[in-house]
Protein backbone atom coordinates (compact mmCIF):
# COMPACT_ATOMS: atom_id res chain seq x y z
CA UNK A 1 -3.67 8.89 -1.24
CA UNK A 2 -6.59 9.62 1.11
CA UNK A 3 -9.73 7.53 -0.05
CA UNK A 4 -13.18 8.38 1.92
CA UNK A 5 -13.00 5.48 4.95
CA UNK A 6 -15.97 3.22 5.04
CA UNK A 7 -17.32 1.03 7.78
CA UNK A 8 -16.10 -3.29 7.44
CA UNK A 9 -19.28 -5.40 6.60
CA UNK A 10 -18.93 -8.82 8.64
CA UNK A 11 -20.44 -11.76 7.69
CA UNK A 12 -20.09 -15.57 8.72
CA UNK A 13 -17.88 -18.06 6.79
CA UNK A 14 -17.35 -21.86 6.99
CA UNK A 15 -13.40 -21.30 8.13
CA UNK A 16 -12.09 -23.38 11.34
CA UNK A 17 -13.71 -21.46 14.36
CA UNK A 18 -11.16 -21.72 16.55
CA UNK A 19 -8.79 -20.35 13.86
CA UNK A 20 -10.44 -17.23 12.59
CA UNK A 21 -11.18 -14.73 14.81
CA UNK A 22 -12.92 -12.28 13.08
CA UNK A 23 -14.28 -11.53 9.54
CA UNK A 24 -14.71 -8.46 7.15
CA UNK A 25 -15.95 -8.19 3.45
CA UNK A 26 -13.60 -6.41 1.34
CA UNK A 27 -14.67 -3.61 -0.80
CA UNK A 28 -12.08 -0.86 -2.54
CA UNK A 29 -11.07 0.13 1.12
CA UNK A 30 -9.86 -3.02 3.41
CA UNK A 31 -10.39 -2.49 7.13
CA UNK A 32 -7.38 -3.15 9.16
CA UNK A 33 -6.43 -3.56 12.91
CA UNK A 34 -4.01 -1.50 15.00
CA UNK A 35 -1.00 -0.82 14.25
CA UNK A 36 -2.24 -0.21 10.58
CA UNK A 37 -5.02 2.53 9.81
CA UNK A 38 -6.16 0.49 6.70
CA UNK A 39 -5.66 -0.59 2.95
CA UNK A 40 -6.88 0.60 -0.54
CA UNK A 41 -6.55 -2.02 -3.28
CA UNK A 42 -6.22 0.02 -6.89
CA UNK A 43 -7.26 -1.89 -9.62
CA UNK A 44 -7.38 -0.06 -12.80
CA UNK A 45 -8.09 -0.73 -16.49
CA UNK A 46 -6.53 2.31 -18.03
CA UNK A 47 -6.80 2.21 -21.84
CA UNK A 48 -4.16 3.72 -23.82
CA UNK A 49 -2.14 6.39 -23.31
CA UNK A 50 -2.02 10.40 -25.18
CA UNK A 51 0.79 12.69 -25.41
CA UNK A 52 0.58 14.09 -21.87
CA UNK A 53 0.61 10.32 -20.65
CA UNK A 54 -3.09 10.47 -19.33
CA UNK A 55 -5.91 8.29 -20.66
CA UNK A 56 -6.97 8.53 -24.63
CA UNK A 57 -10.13 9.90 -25.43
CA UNK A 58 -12.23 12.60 -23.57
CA UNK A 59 -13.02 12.73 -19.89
CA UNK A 60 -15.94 14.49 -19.80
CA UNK A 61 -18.54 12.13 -18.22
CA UNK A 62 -16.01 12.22 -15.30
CA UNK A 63 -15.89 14.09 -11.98
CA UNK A 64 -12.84 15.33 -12.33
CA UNK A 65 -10.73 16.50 -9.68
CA UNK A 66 -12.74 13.97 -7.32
CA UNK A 67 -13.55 10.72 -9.88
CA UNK A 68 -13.91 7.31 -7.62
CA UNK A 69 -16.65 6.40 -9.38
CA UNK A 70 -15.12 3.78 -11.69
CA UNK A 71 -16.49 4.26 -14.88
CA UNK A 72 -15.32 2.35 -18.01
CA UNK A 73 -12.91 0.11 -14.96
CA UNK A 74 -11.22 3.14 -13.98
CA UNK A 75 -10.59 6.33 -11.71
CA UNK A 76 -8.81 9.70 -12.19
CA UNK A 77 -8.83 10.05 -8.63
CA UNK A 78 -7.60 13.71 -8.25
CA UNK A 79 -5.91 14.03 -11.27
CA UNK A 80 -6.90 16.56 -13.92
CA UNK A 81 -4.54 15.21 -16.80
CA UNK A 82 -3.49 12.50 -15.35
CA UNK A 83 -4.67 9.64 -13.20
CA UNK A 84 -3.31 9.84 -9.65
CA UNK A 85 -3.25 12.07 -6.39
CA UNK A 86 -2.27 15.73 -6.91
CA UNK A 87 0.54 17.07 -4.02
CA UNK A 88 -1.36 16.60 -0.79
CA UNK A 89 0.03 16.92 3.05
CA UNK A 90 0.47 13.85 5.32
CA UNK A 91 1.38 13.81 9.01
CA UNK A 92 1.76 11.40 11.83
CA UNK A 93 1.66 8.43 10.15
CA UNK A 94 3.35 6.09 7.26
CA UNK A 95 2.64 5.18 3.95
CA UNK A 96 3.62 1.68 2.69
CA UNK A 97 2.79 1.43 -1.09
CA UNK A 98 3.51 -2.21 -3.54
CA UNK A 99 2.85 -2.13 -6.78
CA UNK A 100 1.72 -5.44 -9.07
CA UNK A 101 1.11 -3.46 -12.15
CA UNK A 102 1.68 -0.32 -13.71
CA UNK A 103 3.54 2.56 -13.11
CA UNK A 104 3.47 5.32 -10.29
CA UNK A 105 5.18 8.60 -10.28
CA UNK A 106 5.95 9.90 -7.09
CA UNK A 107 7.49 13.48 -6.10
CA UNK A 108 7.37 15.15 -2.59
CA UNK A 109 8.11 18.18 -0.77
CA UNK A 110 11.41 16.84 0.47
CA UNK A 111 13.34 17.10 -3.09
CA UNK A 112 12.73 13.62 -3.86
CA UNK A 113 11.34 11.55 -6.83
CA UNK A 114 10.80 7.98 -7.85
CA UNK A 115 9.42 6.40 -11.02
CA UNK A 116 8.60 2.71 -9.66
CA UNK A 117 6.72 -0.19 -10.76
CA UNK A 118 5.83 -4.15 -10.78
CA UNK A 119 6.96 -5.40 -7.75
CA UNK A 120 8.54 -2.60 -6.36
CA UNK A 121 7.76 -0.58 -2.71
CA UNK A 122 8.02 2.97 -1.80
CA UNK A 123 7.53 3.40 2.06
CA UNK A 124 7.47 7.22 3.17
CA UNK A 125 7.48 7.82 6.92
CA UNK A 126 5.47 11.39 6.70
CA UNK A 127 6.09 11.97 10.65
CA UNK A 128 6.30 15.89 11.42
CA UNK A 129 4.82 16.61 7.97
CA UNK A 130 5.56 15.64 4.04
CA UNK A 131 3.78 16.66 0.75
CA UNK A 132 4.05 14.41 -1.68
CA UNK A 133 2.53 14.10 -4.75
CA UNK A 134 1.75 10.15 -6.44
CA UNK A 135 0.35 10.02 -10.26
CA UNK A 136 -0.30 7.17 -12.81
CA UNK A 137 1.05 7.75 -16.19
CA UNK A 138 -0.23 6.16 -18.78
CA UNK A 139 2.95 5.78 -20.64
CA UNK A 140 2.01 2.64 -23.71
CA UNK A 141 0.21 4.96 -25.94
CA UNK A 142 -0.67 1.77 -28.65
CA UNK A 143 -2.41 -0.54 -25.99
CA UNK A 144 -3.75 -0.59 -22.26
CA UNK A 145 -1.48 0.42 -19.40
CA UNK A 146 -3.54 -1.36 -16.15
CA UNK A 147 -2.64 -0.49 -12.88
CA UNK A 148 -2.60 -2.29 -9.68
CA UNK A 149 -1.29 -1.29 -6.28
CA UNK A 150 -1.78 -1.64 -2.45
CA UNK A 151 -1.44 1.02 -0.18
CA UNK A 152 -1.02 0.62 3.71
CA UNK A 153 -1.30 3.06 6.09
CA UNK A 154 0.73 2.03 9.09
CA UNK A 155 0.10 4.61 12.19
CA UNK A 156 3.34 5.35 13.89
CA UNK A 157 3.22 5.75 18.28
CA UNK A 158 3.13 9.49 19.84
CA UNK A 159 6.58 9.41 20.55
CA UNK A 160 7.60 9.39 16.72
CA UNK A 161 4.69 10.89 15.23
CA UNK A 162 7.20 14.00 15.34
CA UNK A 163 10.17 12.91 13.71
CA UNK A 164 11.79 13.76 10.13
CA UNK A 165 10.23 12.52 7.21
CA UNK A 166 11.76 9.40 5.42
CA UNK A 167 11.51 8.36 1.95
CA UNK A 168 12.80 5.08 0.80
CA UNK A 169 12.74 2.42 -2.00
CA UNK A 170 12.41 -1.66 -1.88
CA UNK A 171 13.02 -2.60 -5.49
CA UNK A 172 11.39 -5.51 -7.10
CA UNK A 173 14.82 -7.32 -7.08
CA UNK A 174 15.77 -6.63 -3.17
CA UNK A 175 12.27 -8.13 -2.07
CA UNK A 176 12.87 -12.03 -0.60
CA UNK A 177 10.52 -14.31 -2.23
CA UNK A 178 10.21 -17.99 -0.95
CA UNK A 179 9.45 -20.31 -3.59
CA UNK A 180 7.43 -23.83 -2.60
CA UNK A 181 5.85 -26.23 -5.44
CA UNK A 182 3.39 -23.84 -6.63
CA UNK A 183 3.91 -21.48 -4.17
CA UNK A 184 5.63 -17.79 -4.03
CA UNK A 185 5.37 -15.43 -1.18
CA UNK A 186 7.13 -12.17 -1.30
CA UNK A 187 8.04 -10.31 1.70
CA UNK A 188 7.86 -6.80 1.86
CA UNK A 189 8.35 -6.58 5.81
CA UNK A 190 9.13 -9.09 8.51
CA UNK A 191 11.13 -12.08 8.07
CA UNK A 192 9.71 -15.33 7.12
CA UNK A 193 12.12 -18.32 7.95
CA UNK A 194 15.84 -17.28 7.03
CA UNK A 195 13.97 -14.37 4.55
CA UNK A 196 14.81 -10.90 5.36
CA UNK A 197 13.71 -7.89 3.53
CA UNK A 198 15.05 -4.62 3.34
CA UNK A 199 15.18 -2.71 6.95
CA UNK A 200 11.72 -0.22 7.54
CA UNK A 201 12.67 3.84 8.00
CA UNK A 202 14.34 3.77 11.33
CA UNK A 203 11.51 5.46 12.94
CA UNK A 204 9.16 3.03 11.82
CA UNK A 205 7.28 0.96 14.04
CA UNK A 206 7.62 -1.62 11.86
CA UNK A 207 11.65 -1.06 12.94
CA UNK A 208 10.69 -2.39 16.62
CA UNK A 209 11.60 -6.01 17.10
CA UNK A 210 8.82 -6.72 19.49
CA UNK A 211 6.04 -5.27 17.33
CA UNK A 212 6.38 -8.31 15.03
CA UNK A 213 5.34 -6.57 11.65
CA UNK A 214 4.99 -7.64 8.66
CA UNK A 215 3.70 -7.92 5.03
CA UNK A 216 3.53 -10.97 2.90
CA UNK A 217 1.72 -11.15 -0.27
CA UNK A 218 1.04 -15.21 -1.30
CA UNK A 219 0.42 -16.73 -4.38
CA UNK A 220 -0.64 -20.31 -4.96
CA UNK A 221 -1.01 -22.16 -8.03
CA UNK A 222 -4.20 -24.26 -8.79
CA UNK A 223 -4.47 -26.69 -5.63
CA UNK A 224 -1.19 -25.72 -4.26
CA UNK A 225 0.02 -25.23 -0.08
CA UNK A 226 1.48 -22.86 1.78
CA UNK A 227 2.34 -22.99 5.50
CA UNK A 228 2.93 -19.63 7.57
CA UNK A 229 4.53 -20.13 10.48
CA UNK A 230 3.13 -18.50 14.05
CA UNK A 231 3.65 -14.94 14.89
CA UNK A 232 6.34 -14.29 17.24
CA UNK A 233 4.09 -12.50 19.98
CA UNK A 234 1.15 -13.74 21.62
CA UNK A 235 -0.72 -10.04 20.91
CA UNK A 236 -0.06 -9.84 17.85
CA UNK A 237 -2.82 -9.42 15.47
CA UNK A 238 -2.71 -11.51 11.87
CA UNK A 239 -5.07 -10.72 9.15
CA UNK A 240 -5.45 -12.38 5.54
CA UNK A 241 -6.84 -10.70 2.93
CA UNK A 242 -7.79 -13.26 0.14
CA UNK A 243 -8.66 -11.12 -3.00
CA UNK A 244 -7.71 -13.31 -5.99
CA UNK A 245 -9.32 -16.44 -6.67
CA UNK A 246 -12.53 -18.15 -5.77
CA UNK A 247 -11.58 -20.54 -2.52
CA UNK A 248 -9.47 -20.73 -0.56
CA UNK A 249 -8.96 -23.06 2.23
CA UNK A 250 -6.95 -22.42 5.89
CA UNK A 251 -5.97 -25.46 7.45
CA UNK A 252 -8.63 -27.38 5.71
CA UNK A 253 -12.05 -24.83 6.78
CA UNK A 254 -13.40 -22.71 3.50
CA UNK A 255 -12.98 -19.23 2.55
CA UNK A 256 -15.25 -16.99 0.83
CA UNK A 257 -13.77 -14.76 -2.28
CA UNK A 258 -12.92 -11.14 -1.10
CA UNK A 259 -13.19 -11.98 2.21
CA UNK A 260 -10.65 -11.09 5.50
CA UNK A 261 -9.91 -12.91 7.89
CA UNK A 262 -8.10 -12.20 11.77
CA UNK A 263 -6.32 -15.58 12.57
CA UNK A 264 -5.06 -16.79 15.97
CA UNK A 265 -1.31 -15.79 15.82
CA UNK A 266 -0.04 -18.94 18.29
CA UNK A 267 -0.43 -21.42 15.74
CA UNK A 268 0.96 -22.01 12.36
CA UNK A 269 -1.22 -21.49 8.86
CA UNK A 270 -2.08 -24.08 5.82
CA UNK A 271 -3.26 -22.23 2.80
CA UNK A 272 -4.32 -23.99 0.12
CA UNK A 273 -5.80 -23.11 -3.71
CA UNK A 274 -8.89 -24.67 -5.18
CA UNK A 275 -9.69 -25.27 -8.39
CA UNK A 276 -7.82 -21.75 -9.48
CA UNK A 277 -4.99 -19.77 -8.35
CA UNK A 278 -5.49 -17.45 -5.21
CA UNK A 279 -3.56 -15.09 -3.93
CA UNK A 280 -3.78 -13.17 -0.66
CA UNK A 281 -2.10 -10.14 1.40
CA UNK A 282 -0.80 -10.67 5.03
CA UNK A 283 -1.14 -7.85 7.50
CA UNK A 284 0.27 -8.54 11.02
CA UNK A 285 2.00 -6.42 13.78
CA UNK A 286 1.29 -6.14 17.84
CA UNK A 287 -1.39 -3.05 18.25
CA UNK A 288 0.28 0.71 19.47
CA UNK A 289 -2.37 0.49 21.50
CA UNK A 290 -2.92 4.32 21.83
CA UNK A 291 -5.94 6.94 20.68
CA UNK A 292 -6.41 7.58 16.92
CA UNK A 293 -7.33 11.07 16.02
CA UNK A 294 -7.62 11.27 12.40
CA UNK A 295 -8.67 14.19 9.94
CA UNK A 296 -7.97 13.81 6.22
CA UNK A 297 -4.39 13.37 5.48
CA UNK A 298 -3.36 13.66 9.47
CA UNK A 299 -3.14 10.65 12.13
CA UNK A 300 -2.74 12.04 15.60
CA UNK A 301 -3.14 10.76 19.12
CA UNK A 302 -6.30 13.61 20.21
CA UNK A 303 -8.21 16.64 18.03
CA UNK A 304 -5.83 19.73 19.91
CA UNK A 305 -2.98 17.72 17.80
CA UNK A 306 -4.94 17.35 14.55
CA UNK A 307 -6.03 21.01 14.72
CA UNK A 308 -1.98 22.09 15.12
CA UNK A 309 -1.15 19.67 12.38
CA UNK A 310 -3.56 22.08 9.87
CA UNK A 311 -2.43 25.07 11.64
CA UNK A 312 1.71 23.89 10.68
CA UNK A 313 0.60 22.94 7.48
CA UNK A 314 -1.03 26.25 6.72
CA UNK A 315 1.66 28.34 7.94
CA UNK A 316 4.71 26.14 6.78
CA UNK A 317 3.23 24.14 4.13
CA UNK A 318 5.37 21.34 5.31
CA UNK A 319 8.45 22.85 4.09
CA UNK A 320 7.18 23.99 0.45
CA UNK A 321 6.26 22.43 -2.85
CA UNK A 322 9.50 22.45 -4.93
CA UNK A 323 7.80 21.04 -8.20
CA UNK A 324 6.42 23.28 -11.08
CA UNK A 325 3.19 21.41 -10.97
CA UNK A 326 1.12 20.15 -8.69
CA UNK A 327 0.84 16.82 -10.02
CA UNK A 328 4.44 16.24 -11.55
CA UNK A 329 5.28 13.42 -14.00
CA UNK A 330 8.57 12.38 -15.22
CA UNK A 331 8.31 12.22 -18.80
CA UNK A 332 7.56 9.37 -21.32
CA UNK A 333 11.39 7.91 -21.61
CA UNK A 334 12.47 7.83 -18.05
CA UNK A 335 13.23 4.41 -16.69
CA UNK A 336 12.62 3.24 -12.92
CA UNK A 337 15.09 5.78 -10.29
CA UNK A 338 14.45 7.30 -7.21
CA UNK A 339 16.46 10.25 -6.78
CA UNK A 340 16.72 10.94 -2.70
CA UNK A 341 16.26 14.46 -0.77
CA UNK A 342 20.03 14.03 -0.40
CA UNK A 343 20.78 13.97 -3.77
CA UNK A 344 21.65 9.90 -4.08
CA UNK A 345 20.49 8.68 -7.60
CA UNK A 346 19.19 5.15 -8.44
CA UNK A 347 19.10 4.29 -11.41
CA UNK A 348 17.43 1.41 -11.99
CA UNK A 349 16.53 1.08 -15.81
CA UNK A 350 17.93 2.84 -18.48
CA UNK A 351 16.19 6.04 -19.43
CA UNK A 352 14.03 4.76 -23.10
CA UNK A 353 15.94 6.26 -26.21
């Protein structure tokens, strides 16, 4: 997925002010701090599904092929048929996407494919180059099929932007969740107390001890606390991202609705839910710290490597597209499994009779 980037609007907000460090409104596109390149929330009402699991009823008050507008709750994105993001070429960087809702179909140039959904995380490490495909079927054909996903772009340092692509799976039921009185935080990377998730692609940066990544999405209850506990490094950078809800208060100073926030990472955290529950996405990690050259669907370190990087693509086409179609779904029966370049099947629910 490659959304068109858009400049963070700042604004002032009644939060401690020697706790927040910096604020940003958030719109469809989050803005986010080295090591990550940002975050696109997808929210989508999708109605019902038809027989070639896209959405009922016509689709011709849409831009097709390029529909962001949002009409009617909803986006085809690049999809013609259906919803979702066509094969497209990523280098140089990684792609870390969690689902809440909905179902995502994903299919790349290495030979592998995944059908996953609520809860679940596909992180792809595109590194020398990757195509990959990602669509939305619409597979409940009698009532609405909503869809609601995050995905991260996390840059990866010069020395790995190189390295073999990587495609794995965090399933809904290998993610740690701590559970407090009216409080559940799932984490997708970095521990959290005695919580450990899954291990990042080895070539991730998120794979570095000292860069102190990680991703925790927190839900609270009406009126309920949650304390995060300080980053481990005094550079690293912390940001909330409080989209559900409409306050929120950190360590007793109020926050705004879709608002984010850059914390001080030396000190430990106290959310807590108004009158409604709240829930909010954690981005942390200690910067790269090098030059960002980005183009579309590349993330280099200067323009001579962004121009090669269309030059490879054009000439290899990152190893072929292997898929009779350029935006591949897997059929209206077929349960969640990721099937790996290496062959490896998961199966993890039954294919529908």
């Amino acid at each position: 997925m490659a959304p068109v980037l858009s400049d963070p609007a700042h604004r002032s907000l009644g939060a401690v002010p020697d706790l927040v460090l910096e604020t940003m409104e958030l719109g469809f596109v989050w803005p986010t701090i080295d090591p990550f390149l940002f975050c696109v929330h997808h929210d989508d009402a999708y109605p019902a599904g038809n027989e070639i699991l896209g959405p009922g009823g016509p689709l011709s008050n849409r831009r097709l092929g390029s529909d962001f507008e949002g009409i009617d709750g909803w986006r085809m994105y690049h999809g013609l048929t259906v919803p979702g993001f066509p094969q497209h070429p990523h280098r140089g960087f990684e792609t870390v996407t969690y689902i809440r809702r909905g179902i995502i179909d994903h299919s790349d140039s290495l030979g592998a494919a995944a059908r996953f959904g609520a809860g679940d995380t596909q992180w792809l490490t595109a590194g020398r180059g990757v195509v990959h495909s990602e669509m939305f079927p619409l597979l409940d054909r009698h009532g609405p099929n909503p869809l609601e996903l995050f995905q991260i772009w996390m840059n990866l340092p010069a020395v790995d932007k190189m390295v073999e692509p990587y495609f794995t799976m965090f399933w809904s039921h290998q993610m740690p969740v701590r559970l407090d009185p009216g409080a559940e935080v799932t984490v997708i990377a970095g521990a959290l107390g005695d919580l450990v998730p899954p291990p990042p692609p080895p070539n991730s940066w998120a794979a570095r001890p000292d860069a102190d990544v990680a991703i925790w999405h927190v839900r609270l209850q009406p009126g309920a606390q949650c304390e995060l506990p300080p980053a481990a490094g005094a550079d690293t950078v912390r940001t909330l991202y409080f989209f559900v809800g409409s306050e929120l208060r950190l360590d007793g100073g109020a926050l705004k609705p879709n608002t984010g926030v850059v914390v001080r990472p030396d000190r430990s955290l106290t959310l807590e839910a108004g009158s409604d529950a709240v829930e909010v996405l954690v981005l942390q990690g200690r910067p790269i710290g090098e030059p960002v050259a980005q183009a579309g669907p590349f993330v280099m370190n200067n323009e001579r490597e962004i121009e090669q990087a269309f030059a490879d693509y054009q000439r290899t086409g990152f190893g072929g597209w292997p898929w009779p179609a350029d935006d591949p779904v897997h059929g209206a029966q077929r349960g969640r499994f990721a099937r790996h370049a290496d062959g490896r099947l998961e199966e993890i629910e039954a294919v529908v009779d």
